[in-house]
Protein backbone atom coordinates (compact mmCIF):
# COMPACT_ATOMS: atom_id res chain seq x y z
CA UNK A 1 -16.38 -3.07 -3.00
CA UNK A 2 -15.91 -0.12 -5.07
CA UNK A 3 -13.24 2.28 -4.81
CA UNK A 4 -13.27 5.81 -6.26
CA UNK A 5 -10.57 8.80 -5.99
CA UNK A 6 -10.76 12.13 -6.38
CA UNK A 7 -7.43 12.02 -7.93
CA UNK A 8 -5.33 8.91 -9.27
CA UNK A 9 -2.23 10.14 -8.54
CA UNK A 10 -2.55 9.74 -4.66
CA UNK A 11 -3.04 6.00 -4.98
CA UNK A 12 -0.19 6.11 -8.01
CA UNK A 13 2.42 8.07 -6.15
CA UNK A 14 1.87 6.00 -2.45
CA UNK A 15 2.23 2.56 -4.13
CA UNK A 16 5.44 3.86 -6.47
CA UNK A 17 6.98 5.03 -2.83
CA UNK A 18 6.16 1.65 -0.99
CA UNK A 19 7.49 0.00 -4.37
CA UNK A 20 10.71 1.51 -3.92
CA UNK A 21 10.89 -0.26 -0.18
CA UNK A 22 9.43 -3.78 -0.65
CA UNK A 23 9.57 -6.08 -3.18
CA UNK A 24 6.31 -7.68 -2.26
CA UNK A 25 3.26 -6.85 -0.32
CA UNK A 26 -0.26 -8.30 0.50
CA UNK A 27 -3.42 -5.98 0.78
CA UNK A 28 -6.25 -6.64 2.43
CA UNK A 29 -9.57 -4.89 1.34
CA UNK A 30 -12.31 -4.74 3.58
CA UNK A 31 -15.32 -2.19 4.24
CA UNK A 32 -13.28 0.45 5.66
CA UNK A 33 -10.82 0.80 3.73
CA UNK A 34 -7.20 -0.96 1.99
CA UNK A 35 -4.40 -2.02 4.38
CA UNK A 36 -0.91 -2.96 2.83
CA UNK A 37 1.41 -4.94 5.11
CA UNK A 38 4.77 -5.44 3.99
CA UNK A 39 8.70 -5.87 5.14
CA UNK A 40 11.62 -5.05 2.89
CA UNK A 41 14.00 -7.87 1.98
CA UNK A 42 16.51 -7.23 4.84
CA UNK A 43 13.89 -7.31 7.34
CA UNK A 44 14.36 -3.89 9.17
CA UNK A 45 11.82 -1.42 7.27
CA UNK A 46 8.04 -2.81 7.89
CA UNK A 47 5.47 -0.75 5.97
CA UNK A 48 1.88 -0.66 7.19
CA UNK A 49 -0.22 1.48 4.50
CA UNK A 50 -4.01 2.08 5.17
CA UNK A 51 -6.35 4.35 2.91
């Protein structure tokens, strides 16, 4: 798989905002895209992230 963006910062400034949520997160790449599933240490925010 090979990724490209137009611009770096989209991908930089998504995963810094998710960062600030979660403390750990698993991605899944496939064909269609990347899919980050994640829940924050006190289990009430779940983030589901898909670009």
């Amino acid at each position: 798989m090979k990724l490209r963006f137009a611009d770096a910062r989209t991908w930089r400034y998504a995963i810094a905002a998710i960062s600030k949520i979660v403390d750990e997160a698993s991605y899944r790449f496939r064909e269609d895209g990347i899919r980050l599933r994640a829940i924050d240490p006190s289990r009430i925010v779940l983030v589901d992230f898909f670009i």
